[in-house]
N, C-alpha and C. Protein backbone atom coordinates (compact mmCIF):
# COMPACT_ATOMS: atom_id res chain seq x y z
N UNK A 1 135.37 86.47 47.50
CA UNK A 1 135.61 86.38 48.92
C UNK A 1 137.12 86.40 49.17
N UNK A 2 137.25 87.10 50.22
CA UNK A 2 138.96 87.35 50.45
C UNK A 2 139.41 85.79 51.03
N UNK A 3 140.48 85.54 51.06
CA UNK A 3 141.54 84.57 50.85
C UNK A 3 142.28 84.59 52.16
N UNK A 4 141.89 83.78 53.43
CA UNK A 4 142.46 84.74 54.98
C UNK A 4 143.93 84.27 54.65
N UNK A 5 144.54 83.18 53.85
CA UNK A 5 145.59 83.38 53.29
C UNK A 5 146.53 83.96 53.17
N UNK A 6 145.91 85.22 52.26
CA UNK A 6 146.80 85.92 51.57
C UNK A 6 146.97 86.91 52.64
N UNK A 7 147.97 87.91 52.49
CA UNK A 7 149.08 88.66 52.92
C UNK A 7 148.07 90.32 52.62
N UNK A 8 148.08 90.90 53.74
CA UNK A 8 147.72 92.22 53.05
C UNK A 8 148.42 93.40 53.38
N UNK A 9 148.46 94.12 52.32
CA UNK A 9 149.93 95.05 52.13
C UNK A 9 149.22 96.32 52.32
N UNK A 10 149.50 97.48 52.92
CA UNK A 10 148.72 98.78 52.95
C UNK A 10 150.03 99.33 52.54
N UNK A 11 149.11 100.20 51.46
CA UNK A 11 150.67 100.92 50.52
C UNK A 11 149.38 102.76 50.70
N UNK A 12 150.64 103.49 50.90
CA UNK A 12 150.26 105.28 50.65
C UNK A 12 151.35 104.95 49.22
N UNK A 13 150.24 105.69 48.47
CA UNK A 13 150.41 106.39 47.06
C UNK A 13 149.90 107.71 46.76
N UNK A 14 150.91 108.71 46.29
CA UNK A 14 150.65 110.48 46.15
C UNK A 14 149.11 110.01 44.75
N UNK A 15 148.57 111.15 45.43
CA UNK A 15 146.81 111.14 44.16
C UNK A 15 147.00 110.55 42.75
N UNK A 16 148.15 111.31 42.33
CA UNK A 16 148.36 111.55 41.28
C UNK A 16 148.76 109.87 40.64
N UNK A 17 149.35 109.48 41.01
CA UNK A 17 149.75 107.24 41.32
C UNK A 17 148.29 107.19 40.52
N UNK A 18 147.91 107.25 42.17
CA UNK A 18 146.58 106.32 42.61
C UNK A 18 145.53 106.46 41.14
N UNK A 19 145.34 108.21 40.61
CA UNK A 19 144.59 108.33 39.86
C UNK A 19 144.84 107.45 38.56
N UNK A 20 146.01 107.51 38.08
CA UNK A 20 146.89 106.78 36.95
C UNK A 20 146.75 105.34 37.59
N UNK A 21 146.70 105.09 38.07
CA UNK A 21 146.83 102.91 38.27
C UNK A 21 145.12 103.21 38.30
N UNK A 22 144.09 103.68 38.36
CA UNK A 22 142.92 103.32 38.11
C UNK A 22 142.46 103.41 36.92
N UNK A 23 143.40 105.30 36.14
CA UNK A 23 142.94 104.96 34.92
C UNK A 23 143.39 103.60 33.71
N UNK A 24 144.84 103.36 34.17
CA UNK A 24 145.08 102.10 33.47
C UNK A 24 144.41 100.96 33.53
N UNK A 25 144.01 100.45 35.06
CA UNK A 25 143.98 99.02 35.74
C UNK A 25 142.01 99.22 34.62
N UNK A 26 141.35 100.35 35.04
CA UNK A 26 140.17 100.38 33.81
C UNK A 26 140.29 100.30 32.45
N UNK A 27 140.99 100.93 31.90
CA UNK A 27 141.65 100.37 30.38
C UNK A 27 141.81 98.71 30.04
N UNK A 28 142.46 98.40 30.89
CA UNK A 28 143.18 96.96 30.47
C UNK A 28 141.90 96.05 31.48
N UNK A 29 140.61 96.27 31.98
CA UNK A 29 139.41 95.81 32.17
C UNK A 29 140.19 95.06 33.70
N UNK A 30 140.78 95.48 34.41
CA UNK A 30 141.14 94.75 35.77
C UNK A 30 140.85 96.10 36.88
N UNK A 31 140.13 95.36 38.13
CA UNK A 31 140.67 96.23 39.69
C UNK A 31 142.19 97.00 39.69
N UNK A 32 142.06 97.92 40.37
CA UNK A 32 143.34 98.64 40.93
C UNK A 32 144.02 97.44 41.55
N UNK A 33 143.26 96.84 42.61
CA UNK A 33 143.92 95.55 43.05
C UNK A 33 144.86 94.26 41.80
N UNK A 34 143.92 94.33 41.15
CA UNK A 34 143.95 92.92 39.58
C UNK A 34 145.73 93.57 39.21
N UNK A 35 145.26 94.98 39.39
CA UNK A 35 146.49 96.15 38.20
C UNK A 35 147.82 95.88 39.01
N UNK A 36 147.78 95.85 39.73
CA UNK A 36 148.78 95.79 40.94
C UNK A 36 149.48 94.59 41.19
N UNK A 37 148.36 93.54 41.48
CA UNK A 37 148.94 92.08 41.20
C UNK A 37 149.81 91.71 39.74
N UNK A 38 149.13 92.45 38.81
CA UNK A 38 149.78 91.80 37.19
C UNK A 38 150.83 92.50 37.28
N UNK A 39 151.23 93.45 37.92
CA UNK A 39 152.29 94.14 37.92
C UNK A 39 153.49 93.59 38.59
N UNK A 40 153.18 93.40 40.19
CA UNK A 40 154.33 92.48 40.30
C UNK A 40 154.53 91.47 40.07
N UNK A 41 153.78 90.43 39.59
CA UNK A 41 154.11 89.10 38.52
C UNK A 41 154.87 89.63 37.75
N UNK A 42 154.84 90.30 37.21
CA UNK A 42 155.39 90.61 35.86
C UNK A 42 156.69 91.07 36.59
N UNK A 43 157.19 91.98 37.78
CA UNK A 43 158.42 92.16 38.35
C UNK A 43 159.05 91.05 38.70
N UNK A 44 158.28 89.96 39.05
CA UNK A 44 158.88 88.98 39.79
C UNK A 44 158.79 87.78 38.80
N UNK A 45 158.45 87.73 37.92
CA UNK A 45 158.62 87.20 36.41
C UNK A 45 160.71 87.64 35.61
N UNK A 46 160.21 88.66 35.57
CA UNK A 46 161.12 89.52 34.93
C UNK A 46 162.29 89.54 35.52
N UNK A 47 162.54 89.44 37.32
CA UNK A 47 163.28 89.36 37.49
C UNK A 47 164.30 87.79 37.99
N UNK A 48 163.27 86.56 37.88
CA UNK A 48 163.58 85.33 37.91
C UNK A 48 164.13 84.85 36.94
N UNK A 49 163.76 85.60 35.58
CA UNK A 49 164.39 85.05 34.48
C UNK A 49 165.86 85.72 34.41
N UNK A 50 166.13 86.98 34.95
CA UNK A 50 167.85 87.78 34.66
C UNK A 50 168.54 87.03 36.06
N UNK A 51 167.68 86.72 36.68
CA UNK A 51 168.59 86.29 38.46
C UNK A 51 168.56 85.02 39.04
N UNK A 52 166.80 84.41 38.60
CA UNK A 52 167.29 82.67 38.64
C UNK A 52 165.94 82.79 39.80
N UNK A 53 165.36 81.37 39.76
CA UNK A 53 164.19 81.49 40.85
C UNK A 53 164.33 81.75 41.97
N UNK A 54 163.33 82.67 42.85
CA UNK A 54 163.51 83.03 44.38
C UNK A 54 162.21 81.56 44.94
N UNK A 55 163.27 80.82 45.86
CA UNK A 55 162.89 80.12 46.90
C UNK A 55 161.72 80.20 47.82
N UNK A 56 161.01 79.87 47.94
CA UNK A 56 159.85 80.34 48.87
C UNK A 56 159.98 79.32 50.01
N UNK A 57 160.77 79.75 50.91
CA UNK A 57 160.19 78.73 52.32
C UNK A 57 158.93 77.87 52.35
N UNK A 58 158.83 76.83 53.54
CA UNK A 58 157.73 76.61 53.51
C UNK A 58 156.56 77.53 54.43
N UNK A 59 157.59 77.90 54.99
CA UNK A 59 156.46 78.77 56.58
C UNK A 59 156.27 80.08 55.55
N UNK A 60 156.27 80.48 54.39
CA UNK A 60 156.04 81.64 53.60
C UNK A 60 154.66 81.25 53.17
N UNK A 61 154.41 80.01 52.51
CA UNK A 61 153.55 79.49 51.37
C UNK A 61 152.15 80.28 52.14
């Protein structure tokens, strides 16, 4: 069940993306959605450790 929470992002991606993040996100046994999320963790991982933690307001949470 969706999360009225969370934030929803509408992204255009050329076919050719879209086809490649499904064939991966199926490989590694996750949603296009799942593929997408581990992805920017991993940006926003990656980049907390070279730049230092980003702050999250509270009116963000």
């Amino acid at each position: 069940m969706r999360d009225k929470n969370n934030k929803h992002l509408g992204l255009e991606i050329p076919p050719e993306i879209h086809f490649k993040l499904h064939y991966i996100a199926k490989y590694e046994g996750r949603s296009a959605n799942g593929q997408i999320m581990y992805l920017l963790q991993k940006c926003i991982r990656e980049f907390e450790k070279a730049e230092g933690q980003i702050i999250v307001p509270n009116e963000n949470k």
